[in-house]
N, C-alpha and C. Protein backbone atom coordinates (compact mmCIF):
# COMPACT_ATOMS: atom_id res chain seq x y z
N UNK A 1 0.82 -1.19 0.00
CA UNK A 1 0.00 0.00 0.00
C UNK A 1 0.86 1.25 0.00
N UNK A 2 1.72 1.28 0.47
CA UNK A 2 3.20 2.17 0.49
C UNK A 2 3.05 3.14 1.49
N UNK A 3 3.45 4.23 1.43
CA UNK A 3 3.70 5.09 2.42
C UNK A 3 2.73 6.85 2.14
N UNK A 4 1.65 6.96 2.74
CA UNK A 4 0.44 8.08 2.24
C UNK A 4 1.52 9.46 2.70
N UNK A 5 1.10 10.73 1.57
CA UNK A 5 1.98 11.82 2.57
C UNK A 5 0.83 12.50 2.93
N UNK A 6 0.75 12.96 4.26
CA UNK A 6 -0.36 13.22 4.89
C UNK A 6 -0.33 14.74 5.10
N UNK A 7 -1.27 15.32 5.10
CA UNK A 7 -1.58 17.03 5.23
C UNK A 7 -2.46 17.12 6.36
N UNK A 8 -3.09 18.00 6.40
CA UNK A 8 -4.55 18.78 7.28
C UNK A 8 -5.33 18.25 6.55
N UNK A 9 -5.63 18.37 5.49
CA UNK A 9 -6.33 18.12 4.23
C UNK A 9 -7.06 17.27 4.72
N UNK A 10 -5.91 15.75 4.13
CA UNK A 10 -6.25 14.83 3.89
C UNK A 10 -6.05 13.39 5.02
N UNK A 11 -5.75 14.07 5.92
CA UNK A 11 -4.87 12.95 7.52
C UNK A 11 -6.38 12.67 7.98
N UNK A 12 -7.36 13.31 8.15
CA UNK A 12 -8.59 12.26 8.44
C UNK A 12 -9.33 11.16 7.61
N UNK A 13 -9.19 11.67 6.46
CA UNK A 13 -9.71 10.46 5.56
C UNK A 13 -9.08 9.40 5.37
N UNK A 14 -7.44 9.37 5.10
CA UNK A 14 -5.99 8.35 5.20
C UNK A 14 -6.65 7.82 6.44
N UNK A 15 -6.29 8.45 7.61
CA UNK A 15 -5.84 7.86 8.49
C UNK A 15 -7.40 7.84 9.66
N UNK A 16 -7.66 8.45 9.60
CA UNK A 16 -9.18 8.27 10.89
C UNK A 16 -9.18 7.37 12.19
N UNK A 17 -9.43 6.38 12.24
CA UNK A 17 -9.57 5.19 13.03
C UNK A 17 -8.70 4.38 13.12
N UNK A 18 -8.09 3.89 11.63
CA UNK A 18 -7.22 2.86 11.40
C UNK A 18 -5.96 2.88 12.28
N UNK A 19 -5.66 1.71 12.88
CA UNK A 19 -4.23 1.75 13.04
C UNK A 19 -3.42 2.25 12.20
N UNK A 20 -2.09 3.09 12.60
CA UNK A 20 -1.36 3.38 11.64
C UNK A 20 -0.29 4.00 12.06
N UNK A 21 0.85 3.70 11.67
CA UNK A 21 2.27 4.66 11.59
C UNK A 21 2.78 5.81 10.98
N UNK A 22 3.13 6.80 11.90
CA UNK A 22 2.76 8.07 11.08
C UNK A 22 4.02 8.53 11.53
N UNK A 23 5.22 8.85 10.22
CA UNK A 23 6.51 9.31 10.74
C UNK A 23 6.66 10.55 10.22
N UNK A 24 6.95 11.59 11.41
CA UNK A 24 7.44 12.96 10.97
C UNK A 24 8.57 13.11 10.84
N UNK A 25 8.80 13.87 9.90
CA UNK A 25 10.32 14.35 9.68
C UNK A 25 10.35 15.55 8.32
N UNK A 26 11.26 15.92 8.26
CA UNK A 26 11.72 17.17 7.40
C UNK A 26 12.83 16.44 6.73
N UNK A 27 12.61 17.09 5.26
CA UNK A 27 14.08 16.74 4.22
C UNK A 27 15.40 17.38 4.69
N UNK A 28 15.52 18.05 5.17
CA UNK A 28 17.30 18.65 6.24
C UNK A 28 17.35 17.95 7.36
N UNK A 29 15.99 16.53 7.72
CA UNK A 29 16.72 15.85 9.12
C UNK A 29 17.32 14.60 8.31
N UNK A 30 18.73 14.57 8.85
CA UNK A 30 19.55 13.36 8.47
C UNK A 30 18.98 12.10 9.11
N UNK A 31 18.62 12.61 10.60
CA UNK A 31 18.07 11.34 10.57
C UNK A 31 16.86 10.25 10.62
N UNK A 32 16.26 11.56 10.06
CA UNK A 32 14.81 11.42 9.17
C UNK A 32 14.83 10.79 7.93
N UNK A 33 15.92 11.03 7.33
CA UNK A 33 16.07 10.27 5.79
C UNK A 33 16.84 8.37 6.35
N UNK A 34 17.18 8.41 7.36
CA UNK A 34 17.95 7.19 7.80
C UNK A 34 16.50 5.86 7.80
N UNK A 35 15.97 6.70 9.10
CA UNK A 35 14.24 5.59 8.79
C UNK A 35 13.84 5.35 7.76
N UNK A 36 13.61 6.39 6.67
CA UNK A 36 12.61 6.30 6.10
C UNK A 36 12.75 5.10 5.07
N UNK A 37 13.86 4.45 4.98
CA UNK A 37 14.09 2.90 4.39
C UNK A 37 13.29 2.04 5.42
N UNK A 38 13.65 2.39 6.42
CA UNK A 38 13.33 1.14 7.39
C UNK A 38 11.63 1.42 7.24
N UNK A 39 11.07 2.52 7.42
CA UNK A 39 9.67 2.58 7.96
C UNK A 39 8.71 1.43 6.44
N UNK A 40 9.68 1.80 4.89
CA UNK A 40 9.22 1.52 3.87
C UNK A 40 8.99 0.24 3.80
N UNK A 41 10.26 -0.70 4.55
CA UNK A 41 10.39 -2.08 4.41
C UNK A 41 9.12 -2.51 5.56
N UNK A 42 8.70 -1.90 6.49
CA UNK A 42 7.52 -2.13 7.01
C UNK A 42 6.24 -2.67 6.68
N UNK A 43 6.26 -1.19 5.85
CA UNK A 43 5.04 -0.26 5.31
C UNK A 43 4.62 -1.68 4.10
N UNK A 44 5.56 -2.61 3.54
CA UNK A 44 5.41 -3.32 2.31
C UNK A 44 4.87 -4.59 3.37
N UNK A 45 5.66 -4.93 4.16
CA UNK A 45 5.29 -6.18 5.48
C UNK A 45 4.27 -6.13 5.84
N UNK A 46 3.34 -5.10 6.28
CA UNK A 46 2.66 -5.03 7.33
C UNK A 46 1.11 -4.31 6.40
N UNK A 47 0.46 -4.83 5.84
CA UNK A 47 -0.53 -4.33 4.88
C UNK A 47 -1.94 -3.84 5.38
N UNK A 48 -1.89 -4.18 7.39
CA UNK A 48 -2.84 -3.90 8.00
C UNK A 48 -2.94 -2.51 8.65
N UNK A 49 -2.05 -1.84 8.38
CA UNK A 49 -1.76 -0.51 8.76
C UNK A 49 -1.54 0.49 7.71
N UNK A 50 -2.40 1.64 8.40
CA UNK A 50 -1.89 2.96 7.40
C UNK A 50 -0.68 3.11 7.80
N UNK A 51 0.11 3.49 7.02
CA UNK A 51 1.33 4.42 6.92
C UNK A 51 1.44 5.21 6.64
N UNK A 52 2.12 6.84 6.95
CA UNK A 52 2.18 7.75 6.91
C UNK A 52 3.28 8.38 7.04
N UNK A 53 3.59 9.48 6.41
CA UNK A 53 4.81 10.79 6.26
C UNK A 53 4.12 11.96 6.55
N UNK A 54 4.59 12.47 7.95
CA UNK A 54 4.08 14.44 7.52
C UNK A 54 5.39 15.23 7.50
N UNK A 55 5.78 15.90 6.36
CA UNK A 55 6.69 16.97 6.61
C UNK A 55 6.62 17.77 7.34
N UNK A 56 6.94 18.42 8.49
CA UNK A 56 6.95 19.21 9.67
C UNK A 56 6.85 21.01 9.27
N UNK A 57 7.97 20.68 8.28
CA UNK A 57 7.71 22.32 7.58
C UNK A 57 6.87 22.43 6.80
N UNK A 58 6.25 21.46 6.23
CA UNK A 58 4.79 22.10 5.39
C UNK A 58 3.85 21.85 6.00
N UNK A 59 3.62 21.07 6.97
CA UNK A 59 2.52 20.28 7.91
C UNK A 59 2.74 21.24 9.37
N UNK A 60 3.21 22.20 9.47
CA UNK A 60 3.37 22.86 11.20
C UNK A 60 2.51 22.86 12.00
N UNK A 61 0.79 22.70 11.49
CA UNK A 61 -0.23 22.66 12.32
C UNK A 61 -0.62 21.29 12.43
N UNK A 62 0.07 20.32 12.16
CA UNK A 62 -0.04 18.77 12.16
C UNK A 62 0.31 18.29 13.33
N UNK A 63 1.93 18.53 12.70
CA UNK A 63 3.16 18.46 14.06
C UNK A 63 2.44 19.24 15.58
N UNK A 64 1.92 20.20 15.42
CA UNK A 64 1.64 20.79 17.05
C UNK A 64 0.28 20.12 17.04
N UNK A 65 -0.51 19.47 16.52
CA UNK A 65 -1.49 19.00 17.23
C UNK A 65 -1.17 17.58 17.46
N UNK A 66 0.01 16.89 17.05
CA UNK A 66 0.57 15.61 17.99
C UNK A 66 1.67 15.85 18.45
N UNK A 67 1.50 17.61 19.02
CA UNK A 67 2.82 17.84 19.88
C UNK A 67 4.24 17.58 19.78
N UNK A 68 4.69 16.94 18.24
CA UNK A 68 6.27 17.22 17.77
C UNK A 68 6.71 18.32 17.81
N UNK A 69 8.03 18.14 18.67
CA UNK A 69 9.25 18.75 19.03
C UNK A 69 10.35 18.61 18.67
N UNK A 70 10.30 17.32 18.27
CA UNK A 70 11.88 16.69 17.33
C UNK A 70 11.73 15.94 16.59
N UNK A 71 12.83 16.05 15.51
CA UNK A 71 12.44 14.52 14.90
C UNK A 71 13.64 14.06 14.63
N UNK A 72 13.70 12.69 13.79
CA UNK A 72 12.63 12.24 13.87
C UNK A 72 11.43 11.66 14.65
N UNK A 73 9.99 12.23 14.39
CA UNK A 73 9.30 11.85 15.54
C UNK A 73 8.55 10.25 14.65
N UNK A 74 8.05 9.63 15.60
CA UNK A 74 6.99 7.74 14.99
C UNK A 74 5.92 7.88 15.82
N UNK A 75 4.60 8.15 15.31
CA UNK A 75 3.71 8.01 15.90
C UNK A 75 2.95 7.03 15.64
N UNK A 76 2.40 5.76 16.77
CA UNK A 76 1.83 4.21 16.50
C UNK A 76 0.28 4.93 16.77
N UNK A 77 -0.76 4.61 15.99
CA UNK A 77 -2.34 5.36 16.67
C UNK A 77 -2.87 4.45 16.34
N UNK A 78 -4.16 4.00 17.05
CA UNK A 78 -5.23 3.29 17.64
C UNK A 78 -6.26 3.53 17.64
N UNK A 79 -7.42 3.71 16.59
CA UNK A 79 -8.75 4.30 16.88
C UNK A 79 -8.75 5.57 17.30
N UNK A 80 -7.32 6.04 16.22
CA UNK A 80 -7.43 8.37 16.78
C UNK A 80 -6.70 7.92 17.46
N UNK A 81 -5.80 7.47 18.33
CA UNK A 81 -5.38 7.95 19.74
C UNK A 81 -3.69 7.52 19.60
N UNK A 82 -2.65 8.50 20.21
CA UNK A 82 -1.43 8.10 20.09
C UNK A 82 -1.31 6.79 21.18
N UNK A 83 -0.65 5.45 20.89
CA UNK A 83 -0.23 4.64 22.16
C UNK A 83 1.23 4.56 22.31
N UNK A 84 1.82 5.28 20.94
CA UNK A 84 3.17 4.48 21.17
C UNK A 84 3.71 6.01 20.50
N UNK A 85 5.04 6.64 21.19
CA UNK A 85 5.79 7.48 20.53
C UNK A 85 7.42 7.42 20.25
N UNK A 86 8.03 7.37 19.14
CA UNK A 86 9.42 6.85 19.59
C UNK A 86 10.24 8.35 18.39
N UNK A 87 10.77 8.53 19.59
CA UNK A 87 11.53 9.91 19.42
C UNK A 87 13.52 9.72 18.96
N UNK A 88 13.92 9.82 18.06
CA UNK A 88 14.98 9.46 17.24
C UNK A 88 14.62 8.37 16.38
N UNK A 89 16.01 8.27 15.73
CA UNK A 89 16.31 7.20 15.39
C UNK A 89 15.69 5.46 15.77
N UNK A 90 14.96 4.65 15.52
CA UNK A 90 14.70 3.56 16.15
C UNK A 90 14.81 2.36 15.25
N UNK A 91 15.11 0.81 15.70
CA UNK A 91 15.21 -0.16 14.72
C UNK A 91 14.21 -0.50 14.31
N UNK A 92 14.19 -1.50 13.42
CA UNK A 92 12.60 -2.15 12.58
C UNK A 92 12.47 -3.25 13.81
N UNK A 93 13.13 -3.33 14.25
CA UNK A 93 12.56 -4.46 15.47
C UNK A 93 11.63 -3.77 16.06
N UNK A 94 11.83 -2.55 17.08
CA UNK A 94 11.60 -1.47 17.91
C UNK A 94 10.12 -1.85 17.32
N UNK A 95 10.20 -1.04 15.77
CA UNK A 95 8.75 -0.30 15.23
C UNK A 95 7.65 -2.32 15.38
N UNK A 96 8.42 -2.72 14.97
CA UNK A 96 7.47 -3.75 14.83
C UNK A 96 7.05 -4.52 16.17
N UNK A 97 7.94 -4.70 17.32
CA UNK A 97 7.29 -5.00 18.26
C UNK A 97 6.17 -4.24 18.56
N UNK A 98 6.39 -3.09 18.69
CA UNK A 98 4.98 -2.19 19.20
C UNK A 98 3.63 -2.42 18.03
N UNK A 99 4.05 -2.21 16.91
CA UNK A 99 2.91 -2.92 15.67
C UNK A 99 2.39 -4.10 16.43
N UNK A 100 3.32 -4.85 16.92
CA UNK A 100 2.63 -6.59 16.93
C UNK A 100 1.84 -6.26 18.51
N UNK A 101 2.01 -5.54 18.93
CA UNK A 101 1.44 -5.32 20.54
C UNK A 101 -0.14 -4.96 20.02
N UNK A 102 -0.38 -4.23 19.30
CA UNK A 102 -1.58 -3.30 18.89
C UNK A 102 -3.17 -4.68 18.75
């Protein structure tokens, strides 16, 4: 299903209810571009989840309404609701244990 890039727009209709992984980051974070292999090799694994990208600098009213401060930020959501937040860098183990918890 690949990886949705999400706005104001369009982040309720993508994403609403569904479980889903939603990674922020900006094209000048280095280590925002490091995940974004890993989140992809997921995103192809795992076909029961939305996936998601918000750019921080075009998305700024995104980022402050799930309260990003750094990134890269990973947000795991549940029926709307954040359960899981992982702030840097993290492995595909990391992301997928918490997936398999859900």
């Amino acid at each position: 299903m690949g990886i949705n890039i999400l706005s104001e727009s369009n982040f309720d209709s993508i994403v609403g209810t569904k479980p889903a992984l939603i990674d922020f980051g900006a094209e000048w974070c280095v280590y925002c571009k490091k995940i974004a292999p890993i989140i992809e090799e997921i995103a192809a694994e795992k076909t029961d989840l939305v996936f998601g990208y918000v750019d921080v600098d075009l998305q700024p009213m995104l980022a402050a309404k799930f309260r990003v401060h750094s990134l890269p930020t990973v947000l795991l959501l549940k029926d709307g609701q954040v359960v899981k937040q992982f702030l840097g860098a993290q492995s595909k183990e990391t992301y997928l244990n918490a997936i398999n918890e859900l």
